[in-house]
N, C-alpha and C. Protein backbone atom coordinates (compact mmCIF):
# COMPACT_ATOMS: atom_id res chain seq x y z
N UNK A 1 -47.93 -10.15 6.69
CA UNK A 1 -46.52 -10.05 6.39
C UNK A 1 -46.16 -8.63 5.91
N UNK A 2 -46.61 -7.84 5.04
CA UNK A 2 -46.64 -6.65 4.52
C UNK A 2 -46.66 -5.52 5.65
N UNK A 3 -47.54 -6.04 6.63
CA UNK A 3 -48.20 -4.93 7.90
C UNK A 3 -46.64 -5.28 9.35
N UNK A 4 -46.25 -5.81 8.54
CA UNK A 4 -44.61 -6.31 9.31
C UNK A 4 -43.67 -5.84 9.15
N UNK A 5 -43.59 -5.83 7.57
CA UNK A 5 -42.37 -5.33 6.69
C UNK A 5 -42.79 -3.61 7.10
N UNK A 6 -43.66 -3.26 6.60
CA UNK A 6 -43.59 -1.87 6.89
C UNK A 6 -43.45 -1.48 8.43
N UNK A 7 -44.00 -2.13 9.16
CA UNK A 7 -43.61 -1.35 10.73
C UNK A 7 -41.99 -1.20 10.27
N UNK A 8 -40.94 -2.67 10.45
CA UNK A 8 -39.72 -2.75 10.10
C UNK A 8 -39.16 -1.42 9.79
N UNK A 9 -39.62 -1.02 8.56
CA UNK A 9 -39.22 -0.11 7.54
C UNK A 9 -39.47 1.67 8.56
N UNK A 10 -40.78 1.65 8.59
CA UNK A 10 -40.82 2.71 9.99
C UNK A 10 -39.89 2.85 10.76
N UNK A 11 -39.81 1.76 11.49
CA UNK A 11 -38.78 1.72 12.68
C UNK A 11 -37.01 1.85 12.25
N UNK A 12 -36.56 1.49 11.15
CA UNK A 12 -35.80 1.73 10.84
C UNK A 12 -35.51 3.16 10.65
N UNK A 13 -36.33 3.76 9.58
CA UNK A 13 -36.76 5.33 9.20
C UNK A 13 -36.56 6.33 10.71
N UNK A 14 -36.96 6.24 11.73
CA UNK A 14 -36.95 6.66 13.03
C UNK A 14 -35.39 6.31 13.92
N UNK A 15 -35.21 5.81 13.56
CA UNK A 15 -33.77 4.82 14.12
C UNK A 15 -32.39 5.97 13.43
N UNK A 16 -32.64 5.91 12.24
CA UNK A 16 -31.64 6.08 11.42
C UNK A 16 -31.81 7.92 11.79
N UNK A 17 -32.40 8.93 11.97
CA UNK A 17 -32.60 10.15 11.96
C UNK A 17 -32.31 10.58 13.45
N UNK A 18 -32.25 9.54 14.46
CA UNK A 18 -31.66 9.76 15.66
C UNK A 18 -30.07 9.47 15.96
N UNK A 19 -29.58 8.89 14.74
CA UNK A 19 -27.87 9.02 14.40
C UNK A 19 -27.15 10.04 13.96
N UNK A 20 -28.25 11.14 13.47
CA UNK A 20 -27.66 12.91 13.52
C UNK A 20 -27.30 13.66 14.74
N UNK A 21 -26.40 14.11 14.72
CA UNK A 21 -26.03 15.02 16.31
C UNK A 21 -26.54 16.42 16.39
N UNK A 22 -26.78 16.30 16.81
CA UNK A 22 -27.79 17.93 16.95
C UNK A 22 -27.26 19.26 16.98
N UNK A 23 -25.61 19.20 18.14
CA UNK A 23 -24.87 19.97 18.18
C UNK A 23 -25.70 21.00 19.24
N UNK A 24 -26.84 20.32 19.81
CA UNK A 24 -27.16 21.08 21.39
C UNK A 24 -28.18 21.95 20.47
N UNK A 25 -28.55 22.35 19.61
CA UNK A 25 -29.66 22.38 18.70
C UNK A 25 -30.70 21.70 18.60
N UNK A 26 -32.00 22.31 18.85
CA UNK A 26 -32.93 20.81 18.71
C UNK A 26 -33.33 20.89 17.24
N UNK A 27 -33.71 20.17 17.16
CA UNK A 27 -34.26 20.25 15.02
C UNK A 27 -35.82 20.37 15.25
N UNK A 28 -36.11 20.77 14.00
CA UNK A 28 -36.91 21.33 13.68
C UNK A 28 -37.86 20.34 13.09
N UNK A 29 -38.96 19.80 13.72
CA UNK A 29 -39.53 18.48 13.40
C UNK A 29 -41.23 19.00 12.69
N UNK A 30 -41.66 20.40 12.69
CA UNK A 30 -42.79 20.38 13.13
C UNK A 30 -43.39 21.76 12.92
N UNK A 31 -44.52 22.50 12.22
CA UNK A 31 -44.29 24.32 12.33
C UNK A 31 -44.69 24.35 13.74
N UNK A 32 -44.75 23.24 14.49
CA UNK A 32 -45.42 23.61 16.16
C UNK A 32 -43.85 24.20 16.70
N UNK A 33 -43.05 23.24 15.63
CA UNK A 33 -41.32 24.01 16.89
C UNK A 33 -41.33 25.35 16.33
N UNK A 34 -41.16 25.56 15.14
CA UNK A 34 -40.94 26.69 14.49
C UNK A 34 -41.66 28.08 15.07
N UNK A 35 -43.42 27.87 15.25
CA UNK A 35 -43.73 28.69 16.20
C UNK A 35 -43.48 28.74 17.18
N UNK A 36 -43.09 28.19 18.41
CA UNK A 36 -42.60 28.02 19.16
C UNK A 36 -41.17 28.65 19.41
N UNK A 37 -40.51 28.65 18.51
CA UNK A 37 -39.13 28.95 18.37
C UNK A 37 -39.28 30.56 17.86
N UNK A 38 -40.22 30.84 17.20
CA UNK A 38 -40.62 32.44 16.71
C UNK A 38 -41.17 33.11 18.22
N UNK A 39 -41.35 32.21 18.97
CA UNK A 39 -42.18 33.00 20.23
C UNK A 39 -41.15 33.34 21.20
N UNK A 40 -39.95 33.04 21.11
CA UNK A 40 -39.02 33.39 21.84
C UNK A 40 -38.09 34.35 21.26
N UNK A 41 -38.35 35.05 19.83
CA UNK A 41 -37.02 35.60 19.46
C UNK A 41 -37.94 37.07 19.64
N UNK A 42 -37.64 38.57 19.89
CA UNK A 42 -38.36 39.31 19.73
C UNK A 42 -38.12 40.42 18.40
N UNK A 43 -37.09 39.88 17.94
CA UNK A 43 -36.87 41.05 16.59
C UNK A 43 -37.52 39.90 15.38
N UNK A 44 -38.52 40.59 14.38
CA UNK A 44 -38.83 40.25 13.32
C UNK A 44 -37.98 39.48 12.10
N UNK A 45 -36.73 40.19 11.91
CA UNK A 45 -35.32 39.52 11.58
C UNK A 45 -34.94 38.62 11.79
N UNK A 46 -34.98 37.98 12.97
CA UNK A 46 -34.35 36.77 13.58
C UNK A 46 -35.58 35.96 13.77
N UNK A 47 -36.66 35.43 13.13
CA UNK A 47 -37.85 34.84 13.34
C UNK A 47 -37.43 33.63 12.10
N UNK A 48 -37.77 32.55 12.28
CA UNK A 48 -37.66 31.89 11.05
C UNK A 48 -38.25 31.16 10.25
N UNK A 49 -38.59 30.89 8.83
CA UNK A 49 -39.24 31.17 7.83
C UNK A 49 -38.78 29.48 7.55
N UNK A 50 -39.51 28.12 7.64
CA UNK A 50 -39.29 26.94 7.56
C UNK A 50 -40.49 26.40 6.04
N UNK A 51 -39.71 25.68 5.47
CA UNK A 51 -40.60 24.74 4.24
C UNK A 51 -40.08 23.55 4.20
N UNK A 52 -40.80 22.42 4.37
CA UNK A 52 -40.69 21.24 3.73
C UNK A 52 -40.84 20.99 2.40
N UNK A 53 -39.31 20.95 2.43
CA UNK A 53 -38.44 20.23 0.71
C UNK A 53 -37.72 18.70 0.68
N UNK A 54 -38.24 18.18 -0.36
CA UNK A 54 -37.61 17.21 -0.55
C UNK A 54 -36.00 17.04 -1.57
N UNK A 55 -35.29 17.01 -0.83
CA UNK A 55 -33.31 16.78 -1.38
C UNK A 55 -33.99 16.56 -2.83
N UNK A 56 -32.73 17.08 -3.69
CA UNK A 56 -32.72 16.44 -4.78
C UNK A 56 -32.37 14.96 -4.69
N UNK A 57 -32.65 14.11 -5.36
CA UNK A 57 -32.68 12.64 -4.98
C UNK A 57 -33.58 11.59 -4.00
N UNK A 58 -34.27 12.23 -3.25
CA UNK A 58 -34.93 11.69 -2.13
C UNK A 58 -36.44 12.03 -1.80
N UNK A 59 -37.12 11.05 -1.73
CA UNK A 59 -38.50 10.91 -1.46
C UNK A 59 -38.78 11.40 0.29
N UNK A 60 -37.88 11.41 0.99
CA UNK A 60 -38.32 12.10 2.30
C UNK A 60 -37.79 13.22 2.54
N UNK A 61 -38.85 14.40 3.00
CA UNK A 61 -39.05 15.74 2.80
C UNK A 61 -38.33 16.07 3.98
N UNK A 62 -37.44 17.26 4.19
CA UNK A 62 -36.73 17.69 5.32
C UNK A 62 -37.23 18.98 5.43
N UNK A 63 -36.90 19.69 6.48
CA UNK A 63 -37.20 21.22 6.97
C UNK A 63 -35.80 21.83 6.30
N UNK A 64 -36.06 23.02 6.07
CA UNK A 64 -35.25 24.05 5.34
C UNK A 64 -35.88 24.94 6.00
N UNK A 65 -34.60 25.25 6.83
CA UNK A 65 -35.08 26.89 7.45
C UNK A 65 -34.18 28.15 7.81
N UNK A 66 -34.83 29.27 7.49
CA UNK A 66 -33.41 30.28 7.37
C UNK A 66 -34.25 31.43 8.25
N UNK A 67 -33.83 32.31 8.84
CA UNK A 67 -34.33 33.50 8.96
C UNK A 67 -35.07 34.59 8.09
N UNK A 68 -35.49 35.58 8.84
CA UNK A 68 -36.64 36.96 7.58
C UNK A 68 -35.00 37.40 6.66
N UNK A 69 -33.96 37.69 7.85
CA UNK A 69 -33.11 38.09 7.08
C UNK A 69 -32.05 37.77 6.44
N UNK A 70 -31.84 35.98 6.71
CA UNK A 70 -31.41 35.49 5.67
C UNK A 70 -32.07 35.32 4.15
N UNK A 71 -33.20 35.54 4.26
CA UNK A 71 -34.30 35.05 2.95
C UNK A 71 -34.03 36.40 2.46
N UNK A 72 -34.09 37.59 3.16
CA UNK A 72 -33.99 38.88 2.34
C UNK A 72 -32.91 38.97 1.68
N UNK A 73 -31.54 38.32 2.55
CA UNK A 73 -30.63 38.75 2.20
C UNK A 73 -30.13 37.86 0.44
N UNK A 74 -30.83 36.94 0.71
CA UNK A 74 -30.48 36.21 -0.38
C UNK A 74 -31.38 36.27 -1.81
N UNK A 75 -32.98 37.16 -1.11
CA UNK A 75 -33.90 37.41 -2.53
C UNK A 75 -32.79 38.79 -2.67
N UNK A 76 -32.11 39.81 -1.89
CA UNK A 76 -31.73 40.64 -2.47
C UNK A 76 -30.60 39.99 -3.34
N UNK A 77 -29.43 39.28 -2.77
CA UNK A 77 -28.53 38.89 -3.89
C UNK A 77 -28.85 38.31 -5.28
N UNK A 78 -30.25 37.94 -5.16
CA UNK A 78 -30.65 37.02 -6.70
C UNK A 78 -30.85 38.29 -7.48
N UNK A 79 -31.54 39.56 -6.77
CA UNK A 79 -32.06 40.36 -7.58
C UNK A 79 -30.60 40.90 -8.51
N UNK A 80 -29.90 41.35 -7.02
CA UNK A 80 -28.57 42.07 -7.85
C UNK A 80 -28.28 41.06 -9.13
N UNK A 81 -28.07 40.02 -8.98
CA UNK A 81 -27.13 39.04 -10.16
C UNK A 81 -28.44 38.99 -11.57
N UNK A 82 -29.45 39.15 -11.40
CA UNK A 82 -30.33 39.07 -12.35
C UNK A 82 -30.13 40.57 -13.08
N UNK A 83 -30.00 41.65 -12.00
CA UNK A 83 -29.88 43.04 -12.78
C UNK A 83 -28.51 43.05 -13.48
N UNK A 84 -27.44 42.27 -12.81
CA UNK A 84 -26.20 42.55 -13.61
C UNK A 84 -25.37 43.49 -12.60
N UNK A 85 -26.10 44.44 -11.06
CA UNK A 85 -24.97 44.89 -10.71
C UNK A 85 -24.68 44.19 -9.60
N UNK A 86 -24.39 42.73 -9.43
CA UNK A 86 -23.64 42.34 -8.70
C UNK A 86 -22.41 41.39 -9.15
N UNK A 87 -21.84 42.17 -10.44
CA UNK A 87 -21.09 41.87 -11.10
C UNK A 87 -19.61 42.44 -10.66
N UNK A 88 -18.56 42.13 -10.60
CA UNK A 88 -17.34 42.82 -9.93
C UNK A 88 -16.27 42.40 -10.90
């Protein structure tokens, strides 16, 4: 009964993540896409930098992924606001 309930629960889990629209985007399931997806871009900048995080609130872990130069751009903004000159 248990070895039931959980397929159930699986199959639901799989069910429910194919009700997101992609928007002609494929998602990012895997670092096999991610490399994959780095093997086609040729500037270093536009390569992207993926971690599995789990939401605040939630026990299942999602991909979070940004570019070299979104990550720069945003360790540079932390730096400014920590030094104080990204104060206006």
């Amino acid at each position: 009964m248990k070895k039931a309930m959980l397929l159930l629960l699986l199959l639901n889990l799989g069910a429910c993540e194919s009700l997101y629209e992609d928007d002609g985007i494929p998602r990012i399931r895997s670092q096999r896409d991610v490399d994959a997806y780095n093997a086609t871009v040729s500037s270093e900048s536009e390569k992207l930098v993926c971690t599995r995080e789990r939401p605040l609130g939630s026990r299942i872990p999602q991909w979070f992924c940004m570019t070299v130069a979104q990550r720069d751009r945003l360790a540079l903004e932390a730096r400014e606001e920590l030094t104080g000159s990204g104060l206006r």
